[in-house]
C-alpha atoms as a PDB file:
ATOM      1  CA  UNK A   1     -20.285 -17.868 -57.959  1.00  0.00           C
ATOM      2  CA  UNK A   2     -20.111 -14.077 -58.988  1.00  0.00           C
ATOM      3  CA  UNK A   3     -18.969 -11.311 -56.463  1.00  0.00           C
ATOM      4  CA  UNK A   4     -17.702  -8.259 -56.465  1.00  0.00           C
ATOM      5  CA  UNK A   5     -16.411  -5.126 -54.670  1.00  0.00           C
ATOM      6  CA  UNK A   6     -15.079  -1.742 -55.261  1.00  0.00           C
ATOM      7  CA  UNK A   7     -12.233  -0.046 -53.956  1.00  0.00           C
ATOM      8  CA  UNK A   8     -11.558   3.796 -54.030  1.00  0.00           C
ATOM      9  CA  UNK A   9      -7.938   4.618 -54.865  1.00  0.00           C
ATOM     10  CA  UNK A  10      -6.031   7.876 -53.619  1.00  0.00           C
ATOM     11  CA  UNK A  11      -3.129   8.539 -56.228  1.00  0.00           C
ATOM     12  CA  UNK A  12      -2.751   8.525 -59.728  1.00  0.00           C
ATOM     13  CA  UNK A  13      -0.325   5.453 -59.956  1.00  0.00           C
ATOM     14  CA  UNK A  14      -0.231   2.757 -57.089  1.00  0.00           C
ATOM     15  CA  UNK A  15      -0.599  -0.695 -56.183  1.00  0.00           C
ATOM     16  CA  UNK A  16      -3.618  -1.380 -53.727  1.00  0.00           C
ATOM     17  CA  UNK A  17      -3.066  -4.651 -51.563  1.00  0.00           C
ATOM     18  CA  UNK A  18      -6.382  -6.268 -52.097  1.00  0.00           C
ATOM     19  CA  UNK A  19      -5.543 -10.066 -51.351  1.00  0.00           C
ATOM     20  CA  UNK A  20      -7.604  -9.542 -47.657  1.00  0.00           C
ATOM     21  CA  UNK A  21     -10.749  -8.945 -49.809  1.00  0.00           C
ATOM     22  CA  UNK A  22     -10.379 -11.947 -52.175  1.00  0.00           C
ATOM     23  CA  UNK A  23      -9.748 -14.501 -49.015  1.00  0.00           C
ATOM     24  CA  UNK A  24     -13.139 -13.202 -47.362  1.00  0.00           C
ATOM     25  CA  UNK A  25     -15.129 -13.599 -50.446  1.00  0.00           C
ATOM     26  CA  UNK A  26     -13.167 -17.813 -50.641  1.00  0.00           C
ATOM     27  CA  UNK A  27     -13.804 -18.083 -47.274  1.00  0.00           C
ATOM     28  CA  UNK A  28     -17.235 -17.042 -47.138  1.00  0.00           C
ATOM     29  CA  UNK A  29     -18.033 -19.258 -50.266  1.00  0.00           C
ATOM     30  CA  UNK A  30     -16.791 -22.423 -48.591  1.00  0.00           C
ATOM     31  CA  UNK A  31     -15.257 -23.858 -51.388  1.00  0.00           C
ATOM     32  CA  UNK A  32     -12.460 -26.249 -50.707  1.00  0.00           C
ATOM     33  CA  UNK A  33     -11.057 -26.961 -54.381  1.00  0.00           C
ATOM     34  CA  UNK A  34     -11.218 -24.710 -57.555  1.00  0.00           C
ATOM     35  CA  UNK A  35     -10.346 -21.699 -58.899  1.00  0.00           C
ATOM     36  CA  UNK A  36     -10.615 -18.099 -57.685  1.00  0.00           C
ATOM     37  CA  UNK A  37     -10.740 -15.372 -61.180  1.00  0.00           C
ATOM     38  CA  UNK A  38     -10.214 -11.865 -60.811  1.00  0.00           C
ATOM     39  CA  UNK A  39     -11.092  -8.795 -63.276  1.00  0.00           C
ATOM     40  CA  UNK A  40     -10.748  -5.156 -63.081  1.00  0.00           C
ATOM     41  CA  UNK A  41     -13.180  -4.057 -66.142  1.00  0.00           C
ATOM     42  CA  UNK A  42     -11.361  -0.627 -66.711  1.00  0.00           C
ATOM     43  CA  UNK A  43      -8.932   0.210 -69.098  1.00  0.00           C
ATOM     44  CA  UNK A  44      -6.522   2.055 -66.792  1.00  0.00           C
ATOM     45  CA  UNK A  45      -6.022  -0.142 -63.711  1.00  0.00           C
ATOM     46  CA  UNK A  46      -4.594  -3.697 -63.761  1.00  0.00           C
ATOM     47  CA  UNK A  47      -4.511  -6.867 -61.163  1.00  0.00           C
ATOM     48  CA  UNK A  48      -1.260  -8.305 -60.809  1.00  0.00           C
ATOM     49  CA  UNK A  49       0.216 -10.703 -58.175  1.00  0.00           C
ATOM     50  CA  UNK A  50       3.753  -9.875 -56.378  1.00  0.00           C
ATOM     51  CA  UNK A  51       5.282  -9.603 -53.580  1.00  0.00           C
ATOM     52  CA  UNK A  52       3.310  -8.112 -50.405  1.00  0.00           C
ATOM     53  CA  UNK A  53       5.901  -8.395 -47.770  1.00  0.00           C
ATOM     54  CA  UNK A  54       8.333  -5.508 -48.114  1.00  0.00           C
ATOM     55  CA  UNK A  55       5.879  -1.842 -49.301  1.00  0.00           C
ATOM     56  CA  UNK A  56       9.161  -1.170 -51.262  1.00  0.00           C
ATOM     57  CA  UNK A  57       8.372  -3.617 -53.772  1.00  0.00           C
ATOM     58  CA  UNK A  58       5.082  -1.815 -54.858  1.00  0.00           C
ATOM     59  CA  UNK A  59       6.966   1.198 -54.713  1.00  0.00           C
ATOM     60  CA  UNK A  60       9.750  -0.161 -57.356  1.00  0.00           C
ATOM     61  CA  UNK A  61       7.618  -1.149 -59.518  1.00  0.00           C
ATOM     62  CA  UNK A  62       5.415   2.126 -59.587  1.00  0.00           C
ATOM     63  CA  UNK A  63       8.476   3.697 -60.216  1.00  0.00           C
ATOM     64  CA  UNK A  64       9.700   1.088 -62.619  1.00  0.00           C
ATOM     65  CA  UNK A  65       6.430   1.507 -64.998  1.00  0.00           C
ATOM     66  CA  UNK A  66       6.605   5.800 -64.635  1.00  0.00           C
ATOM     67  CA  UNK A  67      10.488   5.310 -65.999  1.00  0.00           C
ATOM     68  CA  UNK A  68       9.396   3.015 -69.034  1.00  0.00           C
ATOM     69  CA  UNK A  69       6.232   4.941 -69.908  1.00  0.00           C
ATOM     70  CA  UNK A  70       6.410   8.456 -68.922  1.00  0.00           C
ATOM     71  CA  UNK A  71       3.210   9.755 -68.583  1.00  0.00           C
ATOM     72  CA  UNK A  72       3.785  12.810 -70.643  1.00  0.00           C
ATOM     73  CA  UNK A  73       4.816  11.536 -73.941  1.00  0.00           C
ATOM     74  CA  UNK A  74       4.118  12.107 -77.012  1.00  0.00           C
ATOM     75  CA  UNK A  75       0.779  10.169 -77.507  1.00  0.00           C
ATOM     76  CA  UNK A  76      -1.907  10.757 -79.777  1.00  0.00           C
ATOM     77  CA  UNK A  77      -4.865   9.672 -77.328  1.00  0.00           C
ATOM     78  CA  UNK A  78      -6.379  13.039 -76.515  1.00  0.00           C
ATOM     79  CA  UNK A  79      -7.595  12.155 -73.050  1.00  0.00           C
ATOM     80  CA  UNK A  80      -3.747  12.532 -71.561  1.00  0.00           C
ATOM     81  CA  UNK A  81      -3.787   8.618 -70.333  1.00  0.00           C
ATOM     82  CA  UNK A  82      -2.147   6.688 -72.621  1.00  0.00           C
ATOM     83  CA  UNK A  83       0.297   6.194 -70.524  1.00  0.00           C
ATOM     84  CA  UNK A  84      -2.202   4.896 -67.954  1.00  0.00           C
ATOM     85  CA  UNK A  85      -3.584   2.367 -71.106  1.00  0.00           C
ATOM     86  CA  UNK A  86      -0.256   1.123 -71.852  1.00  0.00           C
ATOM     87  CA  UNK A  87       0.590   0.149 -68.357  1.00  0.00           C
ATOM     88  CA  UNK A  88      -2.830  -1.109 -67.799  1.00  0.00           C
ATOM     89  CA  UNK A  89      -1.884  -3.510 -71.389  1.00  0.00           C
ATOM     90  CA  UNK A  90       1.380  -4.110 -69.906  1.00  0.00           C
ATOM     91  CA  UNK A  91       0.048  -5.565 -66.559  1.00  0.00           C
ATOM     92  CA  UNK A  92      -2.796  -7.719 -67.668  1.00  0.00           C
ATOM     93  CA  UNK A  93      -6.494  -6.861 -66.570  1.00  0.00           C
ATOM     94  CA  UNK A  94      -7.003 -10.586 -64.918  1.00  0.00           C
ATOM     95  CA  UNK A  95      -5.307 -12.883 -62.435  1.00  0.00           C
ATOM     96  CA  UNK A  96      -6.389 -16.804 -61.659  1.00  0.00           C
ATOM     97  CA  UNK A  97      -5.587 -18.180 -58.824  1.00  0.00           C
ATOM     98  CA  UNK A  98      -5.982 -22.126 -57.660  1.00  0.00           C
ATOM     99  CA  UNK A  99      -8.139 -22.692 -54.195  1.00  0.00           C
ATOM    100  CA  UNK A 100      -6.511 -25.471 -52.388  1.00  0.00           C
ATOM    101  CA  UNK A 101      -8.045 -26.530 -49.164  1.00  0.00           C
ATOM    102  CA  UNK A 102     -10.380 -23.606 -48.851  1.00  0.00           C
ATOM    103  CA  UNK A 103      -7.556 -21.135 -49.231  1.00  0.00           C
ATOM    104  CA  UNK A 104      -5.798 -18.883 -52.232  1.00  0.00           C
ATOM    105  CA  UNK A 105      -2.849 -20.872 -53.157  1.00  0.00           C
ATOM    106  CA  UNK A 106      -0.908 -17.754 -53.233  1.00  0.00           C
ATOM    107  CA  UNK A 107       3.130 -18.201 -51.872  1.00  0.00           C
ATOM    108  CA  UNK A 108       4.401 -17.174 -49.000  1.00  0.00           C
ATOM    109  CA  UNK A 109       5.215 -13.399 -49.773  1.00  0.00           C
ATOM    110  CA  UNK A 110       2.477 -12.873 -52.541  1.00  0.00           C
ATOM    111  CA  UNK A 111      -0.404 -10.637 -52.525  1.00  0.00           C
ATOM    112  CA  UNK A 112      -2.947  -9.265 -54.972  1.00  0.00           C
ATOM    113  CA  UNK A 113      -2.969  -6.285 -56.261  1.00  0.00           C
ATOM    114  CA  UNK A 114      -5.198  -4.042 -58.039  1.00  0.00           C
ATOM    115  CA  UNK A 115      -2.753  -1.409 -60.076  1.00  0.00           C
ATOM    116  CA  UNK A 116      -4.262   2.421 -60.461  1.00  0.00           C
ATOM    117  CA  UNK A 117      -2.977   4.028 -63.473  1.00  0.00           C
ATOM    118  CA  UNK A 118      -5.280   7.068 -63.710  1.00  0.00           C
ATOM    119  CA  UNK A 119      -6.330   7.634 -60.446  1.00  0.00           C
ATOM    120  CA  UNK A 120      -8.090   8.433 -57.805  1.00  0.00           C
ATOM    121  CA  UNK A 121     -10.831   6.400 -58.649  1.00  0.00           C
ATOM    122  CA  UNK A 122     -13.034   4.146 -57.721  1.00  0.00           C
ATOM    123  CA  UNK A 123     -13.018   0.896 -59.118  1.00  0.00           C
ATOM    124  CA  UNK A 124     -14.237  -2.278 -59.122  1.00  0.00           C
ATOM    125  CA  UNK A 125     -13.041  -5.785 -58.949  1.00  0.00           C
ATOM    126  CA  UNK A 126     -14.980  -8.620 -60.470  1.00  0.00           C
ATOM    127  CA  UNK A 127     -14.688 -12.381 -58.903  1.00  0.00           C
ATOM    128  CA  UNK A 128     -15.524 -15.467 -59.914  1.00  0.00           C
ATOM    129  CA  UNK A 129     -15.372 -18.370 -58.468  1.00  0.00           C
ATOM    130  CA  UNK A 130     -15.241 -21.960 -59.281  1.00  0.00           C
ATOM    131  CA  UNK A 131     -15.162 -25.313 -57.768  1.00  0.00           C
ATOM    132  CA  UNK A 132     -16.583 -27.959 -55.121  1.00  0.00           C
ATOM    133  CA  UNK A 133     -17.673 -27.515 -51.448  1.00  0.00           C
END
């Protein structure tokens, strides 16, 4: 089963929660075993998985990514993102998650997120899903 949905982001770096999305799209599928795939198809945003408890988390690691990769450096790219493509590289552009009893098997203080890197946009988040009613 294909879905999808899009989500506009508001800064040029941040981590959108978008695990509330994914469960609605499980749930309304009615699987009960298999295996939920996520994909953002742009270069400059990511989907990682991490925790969604504490906002200061997202927050650390925003800030942990600008101190690594600086996004005025001396690239060669002529856009001005590179920074946003390294990140992006750095993060991963996919996450799979197992569906156990009609639910993301995600832990107790995980969440999904999709990462902006060269924002606002809006952007899109492919699913695919897998598995037996």
């Amino acid at each position: 089963m294909k879905h999808s949905f899009k989500i506009k982001t508001h800064s040029q770096t941040e981590l959108l929660d978008i695990t509330g999305e994914v469960e609605c799209i499980v749930k309304e599928s009615r699987l009960e075993e298999g295996i939920c795939a996520l994909f953002s198809p742009h270069t400059t945003s990511g989907i990682t998985i991490n925790e969604n408890a504490d906002p200061s988390v997202k927050a650390d690691i925003v800030q942990g990514l600008n101190k690594l990769i600086p996004m005025h450096g001396h690239y060669a790219h002529a856009e001005g993102n590179s920074a946003a493509h390294i990140k992006t590289s750095l993060i991963g552009s996919s996450e799979i998650i197992p569906i156990n009893g009609g639910a993301l098997s995600l832990g107790t203080w995980q969440g999904i997120f999709l990462c902006e890197f060269d924002g606002p946009r809006t952007r899109e988040v492919q699913v695919q899903l897998w598995g037996s009613p």
